[in-house]
C-alpha atoms as a PDB file:
ATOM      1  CA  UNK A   1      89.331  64.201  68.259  1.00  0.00           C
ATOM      2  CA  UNK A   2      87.516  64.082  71.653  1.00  0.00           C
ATOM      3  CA  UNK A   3      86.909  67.419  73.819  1.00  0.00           C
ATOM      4  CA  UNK A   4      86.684  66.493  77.202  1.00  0.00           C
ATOM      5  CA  UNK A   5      84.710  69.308  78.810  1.00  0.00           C
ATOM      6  CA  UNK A   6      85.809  69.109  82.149  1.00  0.00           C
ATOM      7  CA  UNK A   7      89.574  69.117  81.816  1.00  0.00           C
ATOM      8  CA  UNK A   8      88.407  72.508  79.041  1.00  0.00           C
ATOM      9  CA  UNK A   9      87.043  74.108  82.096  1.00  0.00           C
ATOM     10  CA  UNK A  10      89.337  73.730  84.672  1.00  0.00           C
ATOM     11  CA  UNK A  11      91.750  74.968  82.124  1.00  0.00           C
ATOM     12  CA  UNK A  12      89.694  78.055  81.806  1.00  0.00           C
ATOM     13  CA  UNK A  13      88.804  78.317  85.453  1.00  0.00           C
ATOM     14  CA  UNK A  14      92.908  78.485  86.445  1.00  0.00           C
ATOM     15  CA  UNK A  15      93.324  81.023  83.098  1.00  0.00           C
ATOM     16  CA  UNK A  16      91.219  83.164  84.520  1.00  0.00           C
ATOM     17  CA  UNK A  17      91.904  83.002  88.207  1.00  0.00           C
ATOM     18  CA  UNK A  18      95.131  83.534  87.186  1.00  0.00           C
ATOM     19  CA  UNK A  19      94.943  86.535  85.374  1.00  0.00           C
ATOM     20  CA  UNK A  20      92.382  88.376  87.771  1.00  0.00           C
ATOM     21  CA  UNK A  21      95.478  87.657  90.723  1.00  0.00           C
ATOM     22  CA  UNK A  22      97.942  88.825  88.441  1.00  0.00           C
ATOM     23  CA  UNK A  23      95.691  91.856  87.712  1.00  0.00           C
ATOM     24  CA  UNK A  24      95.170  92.179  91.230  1.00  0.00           C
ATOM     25  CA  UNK A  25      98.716  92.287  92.206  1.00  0.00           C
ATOM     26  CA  UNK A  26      99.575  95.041  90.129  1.00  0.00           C
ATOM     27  CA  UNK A  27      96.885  97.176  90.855  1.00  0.00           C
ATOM     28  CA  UNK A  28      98.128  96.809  94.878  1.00  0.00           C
ATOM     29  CA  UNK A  29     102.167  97.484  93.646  1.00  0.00           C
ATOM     30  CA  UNK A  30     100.702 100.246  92.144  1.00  0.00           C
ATOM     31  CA  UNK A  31      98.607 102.008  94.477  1.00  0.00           C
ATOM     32  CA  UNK A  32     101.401 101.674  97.217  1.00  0.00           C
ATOM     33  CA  UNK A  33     103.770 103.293  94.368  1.00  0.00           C
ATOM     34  CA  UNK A  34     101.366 106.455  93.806  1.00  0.00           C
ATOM     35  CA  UNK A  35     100.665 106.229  97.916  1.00  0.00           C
ATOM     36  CA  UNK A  36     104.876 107.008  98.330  1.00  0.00           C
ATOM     37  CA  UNK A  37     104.819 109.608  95.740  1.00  0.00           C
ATOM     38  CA  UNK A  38     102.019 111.304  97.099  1.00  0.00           C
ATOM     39  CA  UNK A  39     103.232 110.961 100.343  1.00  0.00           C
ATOM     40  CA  UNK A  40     106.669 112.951  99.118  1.00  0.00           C
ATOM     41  CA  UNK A  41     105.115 115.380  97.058  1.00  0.00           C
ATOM     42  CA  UNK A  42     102.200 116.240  99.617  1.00  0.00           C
ATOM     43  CA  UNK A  43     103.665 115.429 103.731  1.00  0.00           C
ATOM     44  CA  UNK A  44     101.047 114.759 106.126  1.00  0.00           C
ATOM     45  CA  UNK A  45     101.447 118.111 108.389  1.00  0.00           C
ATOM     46  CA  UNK A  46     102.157 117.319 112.075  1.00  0.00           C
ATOM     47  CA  UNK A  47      99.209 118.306 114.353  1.00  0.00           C
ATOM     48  CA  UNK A  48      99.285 118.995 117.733  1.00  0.00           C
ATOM     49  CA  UNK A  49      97.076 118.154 120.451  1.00  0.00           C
ATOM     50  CA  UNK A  50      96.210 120.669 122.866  1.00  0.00           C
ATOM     51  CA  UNK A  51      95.147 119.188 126.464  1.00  0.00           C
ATOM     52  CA  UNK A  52      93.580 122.503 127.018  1.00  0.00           C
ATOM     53  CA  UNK A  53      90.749 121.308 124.296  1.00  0.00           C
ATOM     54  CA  UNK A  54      90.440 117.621 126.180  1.00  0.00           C
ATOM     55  CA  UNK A  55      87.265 116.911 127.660  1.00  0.00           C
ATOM     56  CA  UNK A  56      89.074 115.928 130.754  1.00  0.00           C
ATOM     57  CA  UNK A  57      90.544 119.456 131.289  1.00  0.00           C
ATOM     58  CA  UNK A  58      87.114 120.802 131.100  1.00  0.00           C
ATOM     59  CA  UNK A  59      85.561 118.686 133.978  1.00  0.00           C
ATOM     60  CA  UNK A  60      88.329 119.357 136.226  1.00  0.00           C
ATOM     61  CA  UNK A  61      87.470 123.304 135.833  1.00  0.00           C
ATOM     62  CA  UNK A  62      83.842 122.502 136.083  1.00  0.00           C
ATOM     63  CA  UNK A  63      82.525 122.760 133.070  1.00  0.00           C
ATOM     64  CA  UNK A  64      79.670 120.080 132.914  1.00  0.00           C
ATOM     65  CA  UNK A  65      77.904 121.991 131.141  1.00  0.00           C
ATOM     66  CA  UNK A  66      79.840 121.882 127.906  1.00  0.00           C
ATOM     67  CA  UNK A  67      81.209 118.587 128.579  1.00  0.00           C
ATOM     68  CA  UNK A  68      77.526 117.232 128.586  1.00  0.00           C
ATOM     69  CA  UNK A  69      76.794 119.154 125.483  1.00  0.00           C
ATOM     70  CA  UNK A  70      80.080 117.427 123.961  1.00  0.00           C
ATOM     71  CA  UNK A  71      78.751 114.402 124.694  1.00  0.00           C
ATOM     72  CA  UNK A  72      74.973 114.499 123.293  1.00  0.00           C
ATOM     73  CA  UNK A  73      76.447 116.118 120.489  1.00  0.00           C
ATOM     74  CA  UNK A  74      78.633 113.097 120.002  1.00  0.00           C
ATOM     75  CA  UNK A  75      75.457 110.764 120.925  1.00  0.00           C
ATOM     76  CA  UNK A  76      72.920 112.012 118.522  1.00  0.00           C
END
């Protein structure tokens, strides 16, 4: 009885490709599954955004100083 050794290890190559997909696959189903339960158990809450806090509210008051001091803080 003759082993050829290539045919042996493309048989093992495609075995374990195979499984490590399969493996993969269900780890993905499964993290979207706990992602939808946390997401009914826990909501995201629904934030606002104030224009009052936008940058562009504060230059059109005048404020260059604190919209300069937004923006190296942002820089640095």
């Amino acid at each position: 009885m003759e082993v050829n050794l290539c045919v042996g290890s493309l048989r093992f190559l495609v075995l374990t490709q195979s499984t490590f997909f399969v493996l993969l696959a269900i780890m993905v189903v499964m993290l979207n599954v706990q992602a939808k339960i946390i997401m009914k158990y826990f909501p995201m809450k629904k934030e606002s955004i104030h224009r009052s806090n936008s940058t562009e509210e504060l230059l059109q008051k005048g404020n260059f100083a604190v919209v300069a001091a937004i923006a190296a803080s942002i820089k640095s």
